[in-house]
N, C-alpha and C. Protein backbone atom coordinates (compact mmCIF):
# COMPACT_ATOMS: atom_id res chain seq x y z
N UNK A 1 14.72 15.78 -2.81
CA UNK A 1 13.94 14.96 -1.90
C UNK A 1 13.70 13.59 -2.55
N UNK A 2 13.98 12.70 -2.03
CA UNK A 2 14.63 11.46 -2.90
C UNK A 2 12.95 10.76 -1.83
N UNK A 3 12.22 10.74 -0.98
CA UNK A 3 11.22 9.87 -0.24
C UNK A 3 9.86 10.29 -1.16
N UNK A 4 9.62 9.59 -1.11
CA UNK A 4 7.87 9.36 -2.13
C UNK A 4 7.08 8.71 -0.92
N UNK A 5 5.59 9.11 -1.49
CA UNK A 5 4.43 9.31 -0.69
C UNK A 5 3.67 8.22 -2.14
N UNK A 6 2.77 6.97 -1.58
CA UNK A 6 2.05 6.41 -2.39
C UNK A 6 0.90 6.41 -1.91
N UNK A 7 -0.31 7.20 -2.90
CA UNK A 7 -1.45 7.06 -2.28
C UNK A 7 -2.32 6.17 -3.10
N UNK A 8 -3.60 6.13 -2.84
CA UNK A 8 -4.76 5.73 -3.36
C UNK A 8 -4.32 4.40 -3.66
N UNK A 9 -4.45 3.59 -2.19
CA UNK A 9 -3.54 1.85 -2.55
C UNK A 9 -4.88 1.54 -2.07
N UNK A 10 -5.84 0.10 -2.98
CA UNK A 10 -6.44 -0.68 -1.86
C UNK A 10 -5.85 -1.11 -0.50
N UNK A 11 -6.55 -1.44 0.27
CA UNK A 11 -6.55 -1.90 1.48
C UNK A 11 -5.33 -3.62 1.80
N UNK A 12 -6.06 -3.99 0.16
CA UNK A 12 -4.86 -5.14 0.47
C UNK A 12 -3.63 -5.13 -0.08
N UNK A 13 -2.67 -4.04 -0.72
CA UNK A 13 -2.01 -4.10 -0.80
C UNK A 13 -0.59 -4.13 -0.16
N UNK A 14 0.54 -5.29 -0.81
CA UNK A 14 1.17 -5.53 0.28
C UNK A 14 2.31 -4.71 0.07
N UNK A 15 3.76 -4.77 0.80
CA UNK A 15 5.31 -4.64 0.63
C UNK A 15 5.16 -4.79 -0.56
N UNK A 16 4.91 -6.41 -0.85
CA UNK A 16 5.92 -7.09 -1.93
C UNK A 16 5.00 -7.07 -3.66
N UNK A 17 3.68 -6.17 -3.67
CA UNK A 17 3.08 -6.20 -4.38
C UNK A 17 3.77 -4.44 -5.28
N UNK A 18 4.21 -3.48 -3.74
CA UNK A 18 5.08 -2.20 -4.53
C UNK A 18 6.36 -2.67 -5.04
N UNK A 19 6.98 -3.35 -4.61
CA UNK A 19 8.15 -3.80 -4.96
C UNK A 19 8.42 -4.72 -6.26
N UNK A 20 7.36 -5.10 -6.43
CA UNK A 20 6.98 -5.89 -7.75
C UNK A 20 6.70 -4.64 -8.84
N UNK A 21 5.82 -3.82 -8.43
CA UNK A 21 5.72 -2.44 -9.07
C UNK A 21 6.78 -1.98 -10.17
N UNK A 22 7.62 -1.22 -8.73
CA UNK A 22 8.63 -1.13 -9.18
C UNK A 22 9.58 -1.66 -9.82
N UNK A 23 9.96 -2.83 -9.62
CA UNK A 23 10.89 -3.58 -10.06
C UNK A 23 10.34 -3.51 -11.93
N UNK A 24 9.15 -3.76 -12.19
CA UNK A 24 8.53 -3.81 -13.21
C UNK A 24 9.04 -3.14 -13.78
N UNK A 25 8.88 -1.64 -13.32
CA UNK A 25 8.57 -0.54 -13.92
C UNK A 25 10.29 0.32 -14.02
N UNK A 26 11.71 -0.91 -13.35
CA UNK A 26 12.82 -0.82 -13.32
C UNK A 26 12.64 0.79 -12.77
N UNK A 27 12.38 1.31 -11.66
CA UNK A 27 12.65 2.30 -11.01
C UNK A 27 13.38 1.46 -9.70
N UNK A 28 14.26 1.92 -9.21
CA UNK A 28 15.45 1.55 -8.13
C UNK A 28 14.66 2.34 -6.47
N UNK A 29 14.58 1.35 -5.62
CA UNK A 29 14.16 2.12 -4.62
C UNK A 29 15.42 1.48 -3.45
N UNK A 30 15.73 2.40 -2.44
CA UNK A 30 16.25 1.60 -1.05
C UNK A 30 15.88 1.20 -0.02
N UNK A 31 15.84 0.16 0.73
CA UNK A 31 15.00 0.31 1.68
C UNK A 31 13.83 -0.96 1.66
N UNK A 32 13.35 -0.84 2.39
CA UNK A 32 11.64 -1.25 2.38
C UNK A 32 10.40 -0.44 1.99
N UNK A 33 9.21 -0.74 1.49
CA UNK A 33 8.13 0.10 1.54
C UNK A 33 7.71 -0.38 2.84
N UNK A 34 7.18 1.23 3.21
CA UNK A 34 6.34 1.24 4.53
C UNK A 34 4.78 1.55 4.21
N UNK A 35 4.29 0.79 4.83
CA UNK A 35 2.99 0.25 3.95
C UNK A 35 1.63 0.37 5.27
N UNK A 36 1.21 1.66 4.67
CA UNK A 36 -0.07 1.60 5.94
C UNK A 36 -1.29 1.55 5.02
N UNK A 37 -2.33 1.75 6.04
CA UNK A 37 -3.87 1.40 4.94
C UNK A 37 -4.01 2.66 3.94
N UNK A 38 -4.12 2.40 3.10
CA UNK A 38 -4.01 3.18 1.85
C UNK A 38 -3.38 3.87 1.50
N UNK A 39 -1.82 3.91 2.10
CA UNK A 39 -0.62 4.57 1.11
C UNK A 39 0.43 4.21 2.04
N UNK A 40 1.67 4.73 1.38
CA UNK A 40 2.75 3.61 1.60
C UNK A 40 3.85 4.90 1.64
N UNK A 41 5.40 5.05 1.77
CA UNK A 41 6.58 5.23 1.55
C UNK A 41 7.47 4.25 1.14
N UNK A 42 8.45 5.10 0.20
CA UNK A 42 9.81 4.57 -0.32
C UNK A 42 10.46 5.00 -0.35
N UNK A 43 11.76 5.14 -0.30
CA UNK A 43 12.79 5.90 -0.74
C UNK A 43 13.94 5.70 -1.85
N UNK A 44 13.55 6.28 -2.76
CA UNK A 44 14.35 6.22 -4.06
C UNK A 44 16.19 6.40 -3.88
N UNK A 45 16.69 6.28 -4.85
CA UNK A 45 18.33 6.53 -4.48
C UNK A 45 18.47 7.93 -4.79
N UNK A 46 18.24 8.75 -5.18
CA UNK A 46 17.83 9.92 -5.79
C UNK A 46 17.19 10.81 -6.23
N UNK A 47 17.21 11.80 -6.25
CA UNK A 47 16.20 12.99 -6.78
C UNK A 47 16.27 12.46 -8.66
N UNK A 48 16.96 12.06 -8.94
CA UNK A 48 16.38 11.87 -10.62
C UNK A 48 15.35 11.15 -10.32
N UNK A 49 15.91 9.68 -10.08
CA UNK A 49 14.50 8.62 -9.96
C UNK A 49 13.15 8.57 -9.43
N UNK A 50 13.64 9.76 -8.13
CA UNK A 50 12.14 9.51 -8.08
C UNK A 50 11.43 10.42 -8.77
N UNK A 51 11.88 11.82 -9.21
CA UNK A 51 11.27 12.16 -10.38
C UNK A 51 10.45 11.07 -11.49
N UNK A 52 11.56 10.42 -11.96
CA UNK A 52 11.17 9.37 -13.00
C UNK A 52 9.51 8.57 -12.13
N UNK A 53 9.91 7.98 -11.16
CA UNK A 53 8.92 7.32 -10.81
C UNK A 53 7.64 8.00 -10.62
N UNK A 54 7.69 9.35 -10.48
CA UNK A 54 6.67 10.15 -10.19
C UNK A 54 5.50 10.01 -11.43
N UNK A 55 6.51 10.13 -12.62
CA UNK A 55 5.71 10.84 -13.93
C UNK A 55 5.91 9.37 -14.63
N UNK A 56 6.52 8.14 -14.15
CA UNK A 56 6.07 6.55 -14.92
C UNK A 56 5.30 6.50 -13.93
N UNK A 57 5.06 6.59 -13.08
CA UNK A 57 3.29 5.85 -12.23
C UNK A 57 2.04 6.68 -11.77
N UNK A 58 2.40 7.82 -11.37
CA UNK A 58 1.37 8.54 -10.81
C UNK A 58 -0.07 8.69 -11.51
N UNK A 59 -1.28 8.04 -11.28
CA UNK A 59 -2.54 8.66 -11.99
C UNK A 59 -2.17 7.62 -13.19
N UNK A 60 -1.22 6.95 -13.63
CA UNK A 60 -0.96 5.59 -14.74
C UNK A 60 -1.11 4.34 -14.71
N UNK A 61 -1.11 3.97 -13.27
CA UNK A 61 -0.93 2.42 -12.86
C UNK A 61 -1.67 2.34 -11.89
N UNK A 62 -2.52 1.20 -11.97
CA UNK A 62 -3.70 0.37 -11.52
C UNK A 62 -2.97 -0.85 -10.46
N UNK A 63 -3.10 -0.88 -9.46
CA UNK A 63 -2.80 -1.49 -8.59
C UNK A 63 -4.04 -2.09 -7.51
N UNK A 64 -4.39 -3.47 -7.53
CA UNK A 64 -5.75 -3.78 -6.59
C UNK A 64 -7.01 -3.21 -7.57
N UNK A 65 -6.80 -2.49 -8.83
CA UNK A 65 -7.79 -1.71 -9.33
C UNK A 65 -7.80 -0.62 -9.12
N UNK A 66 -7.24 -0.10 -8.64
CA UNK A 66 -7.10 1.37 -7.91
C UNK A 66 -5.91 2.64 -8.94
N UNK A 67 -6.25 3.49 -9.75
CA UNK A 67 -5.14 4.00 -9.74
C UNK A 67 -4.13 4.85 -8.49
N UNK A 68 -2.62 4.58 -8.61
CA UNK A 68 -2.33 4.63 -7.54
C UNK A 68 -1.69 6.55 -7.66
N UNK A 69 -1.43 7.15 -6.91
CA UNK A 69 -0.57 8.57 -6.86
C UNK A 69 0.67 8.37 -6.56
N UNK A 70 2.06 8.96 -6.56
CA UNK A 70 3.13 9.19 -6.43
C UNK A 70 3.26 10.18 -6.60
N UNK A 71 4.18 10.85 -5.44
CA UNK A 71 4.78 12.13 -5.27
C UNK A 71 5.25 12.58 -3.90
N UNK A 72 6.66 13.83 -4.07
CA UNK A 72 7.21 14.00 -2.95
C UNK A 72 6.30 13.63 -1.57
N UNK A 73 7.65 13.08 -0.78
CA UNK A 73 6.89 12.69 0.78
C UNK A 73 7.27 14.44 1.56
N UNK A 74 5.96 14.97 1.81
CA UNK A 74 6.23 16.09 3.10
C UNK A 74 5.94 16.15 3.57
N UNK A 75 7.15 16.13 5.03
CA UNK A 75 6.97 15.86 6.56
C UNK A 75 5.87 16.36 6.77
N UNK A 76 5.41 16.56 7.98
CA UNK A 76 4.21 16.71 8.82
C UNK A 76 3.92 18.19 9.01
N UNK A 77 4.99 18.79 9.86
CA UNK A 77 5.65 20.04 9.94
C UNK A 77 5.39 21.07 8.74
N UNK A 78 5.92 20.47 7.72
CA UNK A 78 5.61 21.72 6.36
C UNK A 78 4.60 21.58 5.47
N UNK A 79 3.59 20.58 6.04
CA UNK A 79 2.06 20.81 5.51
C UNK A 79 1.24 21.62 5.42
């Protein structure tokens, strides 16, 4: 499952503030972030990376002040 779930975002965070993130943090995403009030989607190129991105950001990185979460996106359905 290569789609990630970003939670615990302030309110003002933008697109281009995850994408800066990432880029930082050289994790590879495709796509756009989809960016609603307080958490977001991405989609990684892969099941390695987003592994990687899971365990370089999750509960690590401060974003708006906020630490932020990362981890698998699951659909609606298998909640």
């Amino acid at each position: 499952m290569n789609k990630l779930y970003i939670g615990n975002l302030g309110e003002s965070v933008s697109p281009l503030d995850l994408e800066s993130l990432f880029k930082e943090s050289k994790i590879p995403f495709s796509g756009q972030f989809l960016v609603k009030t307080g958490y977001a989607f991405v989609d990684c190129p892969d099941e390695n990376w987003a592994m990687k991105a899971i365990e370089a950001l999750s509960g690590k990185v401060e974003l708006h002040g906020k630490l932020i979460e990362v981890e698998h996106s699951v659909p609606k359905r298998q909640r």
